[in-house]
Protein backbone atom coordinates (compact mmCIF):
# COMPACT_ATOMS: atom_id res chain seq x y z
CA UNK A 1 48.07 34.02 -77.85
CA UNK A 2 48.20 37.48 -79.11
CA UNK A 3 48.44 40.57 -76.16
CA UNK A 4 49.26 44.22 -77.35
CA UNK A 5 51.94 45.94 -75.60
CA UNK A 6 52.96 49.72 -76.08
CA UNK A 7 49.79 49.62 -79.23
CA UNK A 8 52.16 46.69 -80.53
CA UNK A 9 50.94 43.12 -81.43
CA UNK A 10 52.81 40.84 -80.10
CA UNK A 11 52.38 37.16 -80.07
CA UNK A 12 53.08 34.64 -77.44
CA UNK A 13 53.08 30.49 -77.74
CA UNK A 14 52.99 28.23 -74.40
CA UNK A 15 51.54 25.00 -73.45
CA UNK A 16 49.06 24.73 -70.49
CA UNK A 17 49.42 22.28 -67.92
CA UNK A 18 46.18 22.13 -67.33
CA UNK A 19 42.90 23.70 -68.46
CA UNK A 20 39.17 23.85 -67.28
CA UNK A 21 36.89 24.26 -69.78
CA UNK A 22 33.56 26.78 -68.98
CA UNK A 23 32.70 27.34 -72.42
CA UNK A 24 31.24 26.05 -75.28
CA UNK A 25 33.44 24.68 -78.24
CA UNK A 26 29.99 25.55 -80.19
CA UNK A 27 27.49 28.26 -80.26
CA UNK A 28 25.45 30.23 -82.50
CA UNK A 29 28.16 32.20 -84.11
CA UNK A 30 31.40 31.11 -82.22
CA UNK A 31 32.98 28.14 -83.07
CA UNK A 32 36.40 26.76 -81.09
CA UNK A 33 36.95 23.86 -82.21
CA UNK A 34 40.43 24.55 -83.66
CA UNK A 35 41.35 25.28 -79.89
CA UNK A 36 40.01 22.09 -79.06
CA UNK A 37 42.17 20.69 -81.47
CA UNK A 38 45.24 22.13 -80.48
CA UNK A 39 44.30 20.98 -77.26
CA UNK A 40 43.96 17.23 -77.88
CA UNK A 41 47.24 17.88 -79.94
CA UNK A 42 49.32 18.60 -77.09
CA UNK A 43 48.09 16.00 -75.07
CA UNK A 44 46.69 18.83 -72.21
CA UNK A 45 44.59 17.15 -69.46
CA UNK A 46 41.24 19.15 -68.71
CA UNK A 47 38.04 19.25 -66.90
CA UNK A 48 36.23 17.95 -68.11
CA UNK A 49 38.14 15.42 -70.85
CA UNK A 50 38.64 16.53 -73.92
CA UNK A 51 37.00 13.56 -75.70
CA UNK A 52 33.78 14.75 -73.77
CA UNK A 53 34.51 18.10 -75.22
CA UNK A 54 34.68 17.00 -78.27
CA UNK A 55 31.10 14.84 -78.09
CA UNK A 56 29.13 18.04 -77.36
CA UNK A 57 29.78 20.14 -80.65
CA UNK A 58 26.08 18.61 -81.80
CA UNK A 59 22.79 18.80 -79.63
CA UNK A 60 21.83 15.50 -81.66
CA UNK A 61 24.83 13.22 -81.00
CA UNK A 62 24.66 13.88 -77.47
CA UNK A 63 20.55 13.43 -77.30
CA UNK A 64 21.19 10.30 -79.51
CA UNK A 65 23.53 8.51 -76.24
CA UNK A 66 20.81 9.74 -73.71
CA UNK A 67 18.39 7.38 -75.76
CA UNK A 68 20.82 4.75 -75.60
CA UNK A 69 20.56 5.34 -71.95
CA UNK A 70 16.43 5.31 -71.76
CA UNK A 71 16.69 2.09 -73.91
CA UNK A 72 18.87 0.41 -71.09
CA UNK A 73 17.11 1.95 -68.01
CA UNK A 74 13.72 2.09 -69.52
CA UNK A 75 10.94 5.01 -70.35
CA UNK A 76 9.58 4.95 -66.71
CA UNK A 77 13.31 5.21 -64.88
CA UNK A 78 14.90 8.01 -67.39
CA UNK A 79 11.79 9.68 -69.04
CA UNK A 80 13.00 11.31 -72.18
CA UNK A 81 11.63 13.96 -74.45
CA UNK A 82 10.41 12.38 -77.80
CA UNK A 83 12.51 14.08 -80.33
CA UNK A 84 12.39 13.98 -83.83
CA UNK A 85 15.79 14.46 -86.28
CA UNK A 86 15.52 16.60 -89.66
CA UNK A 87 18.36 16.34 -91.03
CA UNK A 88 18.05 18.94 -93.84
CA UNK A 89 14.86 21.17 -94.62
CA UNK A 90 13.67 18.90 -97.53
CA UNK A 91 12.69 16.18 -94.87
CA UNK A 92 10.40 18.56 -92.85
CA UNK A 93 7.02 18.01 -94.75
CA UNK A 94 5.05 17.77 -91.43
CA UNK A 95 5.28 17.57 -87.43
CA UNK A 96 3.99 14.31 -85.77
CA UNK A 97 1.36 17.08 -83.43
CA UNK A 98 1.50 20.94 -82.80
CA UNK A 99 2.46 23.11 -80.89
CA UNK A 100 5.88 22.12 -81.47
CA UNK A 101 9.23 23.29 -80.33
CA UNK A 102 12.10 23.35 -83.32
CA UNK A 103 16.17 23.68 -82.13
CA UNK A 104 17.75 24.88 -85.31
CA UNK A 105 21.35 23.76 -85.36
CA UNK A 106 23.36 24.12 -82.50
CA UNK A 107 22.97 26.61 -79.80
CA UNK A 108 22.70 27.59 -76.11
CA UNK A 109 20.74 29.91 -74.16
CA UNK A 110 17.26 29.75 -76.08
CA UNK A 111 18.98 30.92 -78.99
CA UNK A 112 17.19 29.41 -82.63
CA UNK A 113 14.80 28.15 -80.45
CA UNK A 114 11.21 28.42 -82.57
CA UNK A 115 7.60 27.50 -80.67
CA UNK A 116 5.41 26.78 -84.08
CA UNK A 117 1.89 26.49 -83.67
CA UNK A 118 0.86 25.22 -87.22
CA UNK A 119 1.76 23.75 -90.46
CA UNK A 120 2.39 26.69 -91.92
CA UNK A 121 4.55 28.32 -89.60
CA UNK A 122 6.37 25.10 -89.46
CA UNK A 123 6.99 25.30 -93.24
CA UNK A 124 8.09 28.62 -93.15
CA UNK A 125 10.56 27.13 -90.56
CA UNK A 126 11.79 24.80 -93.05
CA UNK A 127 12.55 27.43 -95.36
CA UNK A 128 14.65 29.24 -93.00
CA UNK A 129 16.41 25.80 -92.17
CA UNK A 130 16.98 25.45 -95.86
CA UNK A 131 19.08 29.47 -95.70
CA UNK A 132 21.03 28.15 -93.13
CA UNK A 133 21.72 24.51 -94.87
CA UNK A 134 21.84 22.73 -91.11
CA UNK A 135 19.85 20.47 -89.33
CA UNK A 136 17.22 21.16 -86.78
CA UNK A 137 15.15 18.72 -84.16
CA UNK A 138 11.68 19.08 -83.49
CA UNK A 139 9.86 18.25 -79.80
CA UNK A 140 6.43 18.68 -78.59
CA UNK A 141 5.84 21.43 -76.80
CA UNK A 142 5.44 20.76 -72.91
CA UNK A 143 3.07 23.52 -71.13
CA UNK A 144 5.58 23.97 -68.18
CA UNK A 145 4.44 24.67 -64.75
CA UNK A 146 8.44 24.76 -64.03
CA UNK A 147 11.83 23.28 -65.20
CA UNK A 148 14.18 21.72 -62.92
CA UNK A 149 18.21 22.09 -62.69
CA UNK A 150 20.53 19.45 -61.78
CA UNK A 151 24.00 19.49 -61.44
CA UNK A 152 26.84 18.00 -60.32
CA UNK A 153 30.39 19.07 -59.58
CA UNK A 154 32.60 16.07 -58.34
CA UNK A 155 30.76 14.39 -55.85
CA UNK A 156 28.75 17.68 -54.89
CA UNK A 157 25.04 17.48 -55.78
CA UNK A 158 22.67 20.16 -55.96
CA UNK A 159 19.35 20.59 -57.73
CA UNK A 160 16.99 23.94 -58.13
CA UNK A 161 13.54 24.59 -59.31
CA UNK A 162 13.06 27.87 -61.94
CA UNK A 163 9.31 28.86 -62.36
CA UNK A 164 8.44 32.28 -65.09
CA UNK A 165 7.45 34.97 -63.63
CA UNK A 166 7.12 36.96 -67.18
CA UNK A 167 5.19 34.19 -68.62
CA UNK A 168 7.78 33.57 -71.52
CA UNK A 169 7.29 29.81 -72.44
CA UNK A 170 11.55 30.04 -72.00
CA UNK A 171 11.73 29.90 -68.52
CA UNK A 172 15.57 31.29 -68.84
CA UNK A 173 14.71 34.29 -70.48
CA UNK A 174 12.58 37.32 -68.57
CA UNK A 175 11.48 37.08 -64.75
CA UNK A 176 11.65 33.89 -63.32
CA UNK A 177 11.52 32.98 -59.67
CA UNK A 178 14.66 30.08 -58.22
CA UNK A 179 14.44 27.75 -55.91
CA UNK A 180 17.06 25.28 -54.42
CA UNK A 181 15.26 22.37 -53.79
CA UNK A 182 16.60 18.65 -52.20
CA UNK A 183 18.27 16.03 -53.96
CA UNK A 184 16.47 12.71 -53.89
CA UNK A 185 17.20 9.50 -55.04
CA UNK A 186 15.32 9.71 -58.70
CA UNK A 187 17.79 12.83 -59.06
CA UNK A 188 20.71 11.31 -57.93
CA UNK A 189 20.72 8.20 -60.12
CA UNK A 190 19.45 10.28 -63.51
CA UNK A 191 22.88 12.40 -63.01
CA UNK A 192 25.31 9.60 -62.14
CA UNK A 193 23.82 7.80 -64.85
CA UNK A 194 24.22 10.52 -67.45
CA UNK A 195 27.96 11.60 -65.83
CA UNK A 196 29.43 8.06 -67.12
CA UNK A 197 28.82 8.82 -70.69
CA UNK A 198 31.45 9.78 -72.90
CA UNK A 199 34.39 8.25 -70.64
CA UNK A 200 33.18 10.27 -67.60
CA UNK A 201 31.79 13.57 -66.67
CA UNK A 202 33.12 15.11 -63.97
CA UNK A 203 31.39 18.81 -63.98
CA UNK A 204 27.46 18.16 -65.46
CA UNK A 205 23.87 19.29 -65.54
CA UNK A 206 20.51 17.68 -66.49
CA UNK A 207 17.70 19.77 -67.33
CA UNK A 208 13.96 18.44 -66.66
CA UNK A 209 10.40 20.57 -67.74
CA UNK A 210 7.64 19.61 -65.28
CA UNK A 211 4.26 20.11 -67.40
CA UNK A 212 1.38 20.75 -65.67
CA UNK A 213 0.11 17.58 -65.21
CA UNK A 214 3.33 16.33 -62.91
CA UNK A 215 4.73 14.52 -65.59
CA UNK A 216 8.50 15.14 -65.60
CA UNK A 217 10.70 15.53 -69.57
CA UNK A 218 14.52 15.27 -69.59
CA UNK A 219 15.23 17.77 -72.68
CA UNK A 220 18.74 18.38 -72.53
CA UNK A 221 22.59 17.99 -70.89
CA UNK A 222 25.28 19.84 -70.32
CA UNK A 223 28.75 19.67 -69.69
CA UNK A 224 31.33 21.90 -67.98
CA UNK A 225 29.95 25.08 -69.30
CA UNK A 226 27.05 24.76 -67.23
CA UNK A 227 25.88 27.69 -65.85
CA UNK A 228 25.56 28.38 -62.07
CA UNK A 229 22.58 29.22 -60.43
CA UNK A 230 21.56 30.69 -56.96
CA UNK A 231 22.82 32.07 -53.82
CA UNK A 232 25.53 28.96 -53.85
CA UNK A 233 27.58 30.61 -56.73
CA UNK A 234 30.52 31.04 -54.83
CA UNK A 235 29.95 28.14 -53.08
CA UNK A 236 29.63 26.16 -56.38
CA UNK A 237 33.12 27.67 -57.58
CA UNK A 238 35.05 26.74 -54.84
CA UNK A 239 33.98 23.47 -54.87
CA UNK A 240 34.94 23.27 -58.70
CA UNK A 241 38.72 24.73 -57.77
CA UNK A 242 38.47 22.39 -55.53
CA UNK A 243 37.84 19.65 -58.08
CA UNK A 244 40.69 20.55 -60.14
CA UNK A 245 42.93 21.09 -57.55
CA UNK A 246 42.18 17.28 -56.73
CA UNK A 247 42.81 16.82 -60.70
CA UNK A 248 46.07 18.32 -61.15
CA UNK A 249 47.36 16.41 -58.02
CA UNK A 250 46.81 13.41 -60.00
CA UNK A 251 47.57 14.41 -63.22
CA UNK A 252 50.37 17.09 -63.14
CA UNK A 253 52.51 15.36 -60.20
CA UNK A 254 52.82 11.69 -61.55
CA UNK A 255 55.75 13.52 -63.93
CA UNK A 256 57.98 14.78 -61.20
CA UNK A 257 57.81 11.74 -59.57
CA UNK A 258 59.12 9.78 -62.54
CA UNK A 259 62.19 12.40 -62.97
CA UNK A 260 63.34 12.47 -59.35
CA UNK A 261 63.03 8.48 -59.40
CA UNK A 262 65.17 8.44 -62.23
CA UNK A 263 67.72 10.78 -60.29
CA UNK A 264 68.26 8.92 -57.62
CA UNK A 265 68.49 6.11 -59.30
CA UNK A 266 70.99 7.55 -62.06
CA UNK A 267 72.98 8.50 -58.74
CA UNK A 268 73.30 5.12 -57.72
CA UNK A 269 74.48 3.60 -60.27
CA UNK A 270 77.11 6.74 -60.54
CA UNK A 271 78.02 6.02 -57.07
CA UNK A 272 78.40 1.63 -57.26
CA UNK A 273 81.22 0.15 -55.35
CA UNK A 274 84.54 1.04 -54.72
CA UNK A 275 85.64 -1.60 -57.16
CA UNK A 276 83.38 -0.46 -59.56
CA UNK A 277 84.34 3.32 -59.06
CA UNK A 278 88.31 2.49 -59.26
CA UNK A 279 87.24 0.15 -62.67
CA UNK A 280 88.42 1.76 -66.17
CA UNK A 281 86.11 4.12 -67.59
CA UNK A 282 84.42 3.07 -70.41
CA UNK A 283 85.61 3.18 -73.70
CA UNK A 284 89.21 3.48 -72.87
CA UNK A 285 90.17 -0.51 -73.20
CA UNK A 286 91.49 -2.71 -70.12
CA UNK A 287 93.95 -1.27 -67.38
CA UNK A 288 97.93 -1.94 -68.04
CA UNK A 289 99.85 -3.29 -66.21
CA UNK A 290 102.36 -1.20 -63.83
CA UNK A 291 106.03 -0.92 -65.66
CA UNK A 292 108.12 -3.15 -63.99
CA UNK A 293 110.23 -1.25 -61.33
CA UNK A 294 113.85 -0.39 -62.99
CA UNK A 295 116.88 -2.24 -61.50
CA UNK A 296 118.84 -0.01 -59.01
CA UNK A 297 122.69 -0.33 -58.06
CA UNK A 298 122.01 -0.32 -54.24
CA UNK A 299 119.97 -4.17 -54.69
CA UNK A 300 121.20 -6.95 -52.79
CA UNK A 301 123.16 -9.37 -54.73
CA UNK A 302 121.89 -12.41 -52.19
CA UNK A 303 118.40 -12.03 -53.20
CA UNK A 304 117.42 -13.13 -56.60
CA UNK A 305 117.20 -10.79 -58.96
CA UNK A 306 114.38 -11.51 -61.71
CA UNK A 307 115.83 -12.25 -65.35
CA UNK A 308 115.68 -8.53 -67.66
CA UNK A 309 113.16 -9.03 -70.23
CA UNK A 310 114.63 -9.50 -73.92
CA UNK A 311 114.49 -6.11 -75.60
CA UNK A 312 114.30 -5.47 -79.13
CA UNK A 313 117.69 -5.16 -80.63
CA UNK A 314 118.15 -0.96 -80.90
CA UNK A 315 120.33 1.03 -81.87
CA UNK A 316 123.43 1.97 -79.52
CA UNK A 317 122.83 5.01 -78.42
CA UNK A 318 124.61 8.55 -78.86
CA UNK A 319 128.02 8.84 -77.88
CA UNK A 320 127.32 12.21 -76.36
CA UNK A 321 125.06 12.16 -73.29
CA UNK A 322 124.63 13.97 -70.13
CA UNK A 323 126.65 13.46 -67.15
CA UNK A 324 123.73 11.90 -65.39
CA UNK A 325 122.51 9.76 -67.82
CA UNK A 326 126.27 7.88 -68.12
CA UNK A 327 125.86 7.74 -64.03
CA UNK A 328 122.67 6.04 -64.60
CA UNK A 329 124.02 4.04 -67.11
CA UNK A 330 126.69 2.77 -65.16
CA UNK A 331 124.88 1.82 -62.16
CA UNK A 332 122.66 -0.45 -64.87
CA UNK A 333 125.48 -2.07 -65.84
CA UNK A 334 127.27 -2.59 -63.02
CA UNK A 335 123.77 -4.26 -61.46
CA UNK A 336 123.26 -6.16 -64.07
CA UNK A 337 126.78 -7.63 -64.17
CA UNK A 338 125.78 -9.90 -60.99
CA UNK A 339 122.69 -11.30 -62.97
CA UNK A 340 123.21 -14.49 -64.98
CA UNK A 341 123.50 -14.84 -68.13
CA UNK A 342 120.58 -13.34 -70.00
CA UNK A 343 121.02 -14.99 -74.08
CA UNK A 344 120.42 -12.42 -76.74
CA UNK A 345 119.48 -9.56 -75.14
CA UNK A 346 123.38 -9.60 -73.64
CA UNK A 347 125.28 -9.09 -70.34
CA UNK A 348 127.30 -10.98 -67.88
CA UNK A 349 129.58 -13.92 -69.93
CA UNK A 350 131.09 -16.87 -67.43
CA UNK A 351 134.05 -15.29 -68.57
CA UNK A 352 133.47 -12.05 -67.04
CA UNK A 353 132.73 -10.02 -70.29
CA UNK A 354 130.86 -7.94 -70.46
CA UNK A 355 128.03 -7.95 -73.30
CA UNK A 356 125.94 -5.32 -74.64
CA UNK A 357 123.65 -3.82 -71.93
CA UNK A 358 120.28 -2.18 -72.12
CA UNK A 359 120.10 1.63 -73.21
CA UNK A 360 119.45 3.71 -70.16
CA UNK A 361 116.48 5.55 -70.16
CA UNK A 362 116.92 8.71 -70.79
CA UNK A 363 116.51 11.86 -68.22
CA UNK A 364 112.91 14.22 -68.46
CA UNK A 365 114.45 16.60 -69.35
CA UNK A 366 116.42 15.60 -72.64
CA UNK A 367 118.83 12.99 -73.96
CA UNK A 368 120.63 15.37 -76.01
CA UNK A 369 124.54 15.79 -75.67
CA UNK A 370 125.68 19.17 -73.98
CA UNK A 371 128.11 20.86 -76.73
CA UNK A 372 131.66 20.24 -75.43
CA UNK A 373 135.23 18.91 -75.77
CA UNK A 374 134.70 15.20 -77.14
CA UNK A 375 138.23 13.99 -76.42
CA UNK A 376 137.30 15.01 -72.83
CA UNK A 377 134.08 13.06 -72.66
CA UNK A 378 135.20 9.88 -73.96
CA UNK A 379 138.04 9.76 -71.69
CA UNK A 380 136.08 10.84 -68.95
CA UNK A 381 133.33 7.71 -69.75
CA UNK A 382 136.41 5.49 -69.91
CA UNK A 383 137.35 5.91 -66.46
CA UNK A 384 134.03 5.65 -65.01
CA UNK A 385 133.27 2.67 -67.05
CA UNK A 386 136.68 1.20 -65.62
CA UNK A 387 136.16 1.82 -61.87
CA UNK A 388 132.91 0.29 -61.76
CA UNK A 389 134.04 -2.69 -63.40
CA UNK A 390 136.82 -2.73 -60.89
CA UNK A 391 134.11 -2.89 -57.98
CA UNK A 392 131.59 -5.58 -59.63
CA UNK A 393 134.55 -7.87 -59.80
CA UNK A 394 136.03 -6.96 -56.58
CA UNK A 395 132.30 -7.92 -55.23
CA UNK A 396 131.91 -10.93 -56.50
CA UNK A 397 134.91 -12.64 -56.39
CA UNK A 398 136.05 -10.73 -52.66
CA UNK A 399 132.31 -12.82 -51.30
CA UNK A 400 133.20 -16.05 -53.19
């Protein structure tokens, strides 16, 4: 889409949601089909369908499914124009009878609509055909005493009766004298019969000529670009906003349904169970296992302790370490003295020696040694080590 702002061009791209159609793709100099295209490309729902659209470009096509219909219903039920299909100019040698209506192409409104009289107007037709290199259809002329309109928009049905004024032989064109007239039964069925062609027609008109012996001619139909006719203009537009209202209820909410289903339902399964909400998240392997809780000094030496798990053989640690890391180490070793035996990984002898104990684990903030007197530390570590091997054995043997 382009719009001009400020005298600049500036150009703008969005997709409808929706679009009724009250043109024609085709007409005698206008041709939108590479709208219609774009249409159908984007998957845009209309009124009427696209495919329907699409199936009117050509007078013939569409007059070629309403014999199909007067083949199934019969001449007398659904009494159709005899039409004849040239379709270049070197096929129109001669008309079947004159006067003779031709349709050059495909138009609207009247337009390259030609009433020939004779054979040799009707040849100098067919060299105009041959300029133009289209087709063209040729009907007999009906001497109208009036033409009938019906249409239908959704379920609404209305039908009116045009008579010339002017005397033009086009009853559309000039002075012309309407009349809404009622809807009978012959009507009705000739316009639901024609609105299930092409998948459906939801907006629609047939046109009838009346001659003036009473006999009624179907000559043409027309989709959503129908024109309106009347005193019920307005009447007949708010019924068709009505209409697609009604269609992009249907059409244009079935989406938003899907994505707040989907919500919720995402939002349940986020949600699950407490066991499922404390389970690992995924991608991040099994839970472990919570550390075993360390030994402390203050245990009970009644209650069983549980056997220290073998550790890999290390190497001893530093002699220099914080004062609270030897405490700690201490107390390990002085609880662990009143465990049995525990093999490799050292400990507690029957004799009462004392075997290699576990490394102590080291303090948050830092196992480094605090620069100092080392004759001062080792004697100090000495003592401690001494006094609490002086109260494990005064324990145990004191209870015994």
């Amino acid at each position: 889409m382009a719009v001009y702002r400020s005298g600049t061009k500036v150009t703008r791209c969005f997709k409808p949601d929706f679009v009724l159609v009250r043109q024609n793709v085709r007409d005698a100099g206008a041709d939108h089909r590479a709208l219609l295209l774009g249409l159908k490309f984007g998957g845009v729902p209309s009124i009427n369908s696209l495919n329907s659209i699409y199936h009117f470009q050509d007078r013939p096509w569409v007059f070629g499914h309403l014999l199909q219909l007067q083949r199934r219903l019969g001449r007398e039920n659904f009494p159709l124009i005899e039409q004849t299909y040239y379709h270049n100019h070197t096929d129109m040698v001669t008309a079947p009878k004159f006067p003779v209506v031709i349709k050059i192409g495909h138009a609207h409104s009247g337009v390259a609509k030609v009433k020939v009289d004779s054979l040799a107007d009707f040849q100098d037709i067919a060299g105009v055909v041959a300029m133009l290199g289209t087709y063209c259809t040729v009907e007999p002329y009906i001497d109208a005493k009036y033409d009938i309109h019906i249409q239908k928009i959704g379920t609404n049905y209305k039908a009116f009766m045009r008579k010339s004024i002017s005397g033009n032989w086009k009853t559309n064109q000039g002075s012309a004298m309407l009349e809404a007239i009622g809807m009978n039964d012959r009507y009705k069925m000739w316009i639901d019969e024609v609105s299930e062609i092409f998948g459906g027609l939801e907006v629609c008109a047939l046109e009838l000529v009346v001659g003036k012996d009473g006999r009624e001619h179907i000559i043409e139909l027309n989709d959503s670009a129908t024109s309106f006719m009347g005193d019920s203009q307005e009447e007949d537009r708010r019924n068709l906003a009505e209409l697609v209202l009604q269609r992009m209820q249907a059409v244009c909410r079935p989406g938003l349904t899907k994505t707040t289903s989907r919500s919720s339902v995402s939002g349940v399964s986020a949600a699950g169970s407490p066991e499922e909400r404390g389970g690992a998240l995924p991608g991040t392997g099994p839970p472990t296992a919570p550390p075993p809780a360390p030994l402390s000094s203050a245990t009970s030496i009644d209650r069983p302790l549980p056997p220290i798990p073998a550790e890999p053989t290390q190497p001893p640690p530093p002699p220099l370490t914080r004062r609270d890391s030897q405490a700690s180490q201490s107390s390990t070793v002085s609880s662990a003295s009143a465990a049995p035996s525990s093999g490799p990984a050292g400990g507690v002898t029957g004799a009462g020696s004392v075997g290699p104990a576990a490394p102590a684990p080291t303090s948050g903030r830092g196992g480094f040694a605090r620069q100092g007197s080392l004759s001062a530390a080792l004697t100090e570590d000495a003592e401690d080590t001494m006094k609490n091997l002086r109260k494990t054995f005064a324990g145990i043997f004191g209870d015994m």
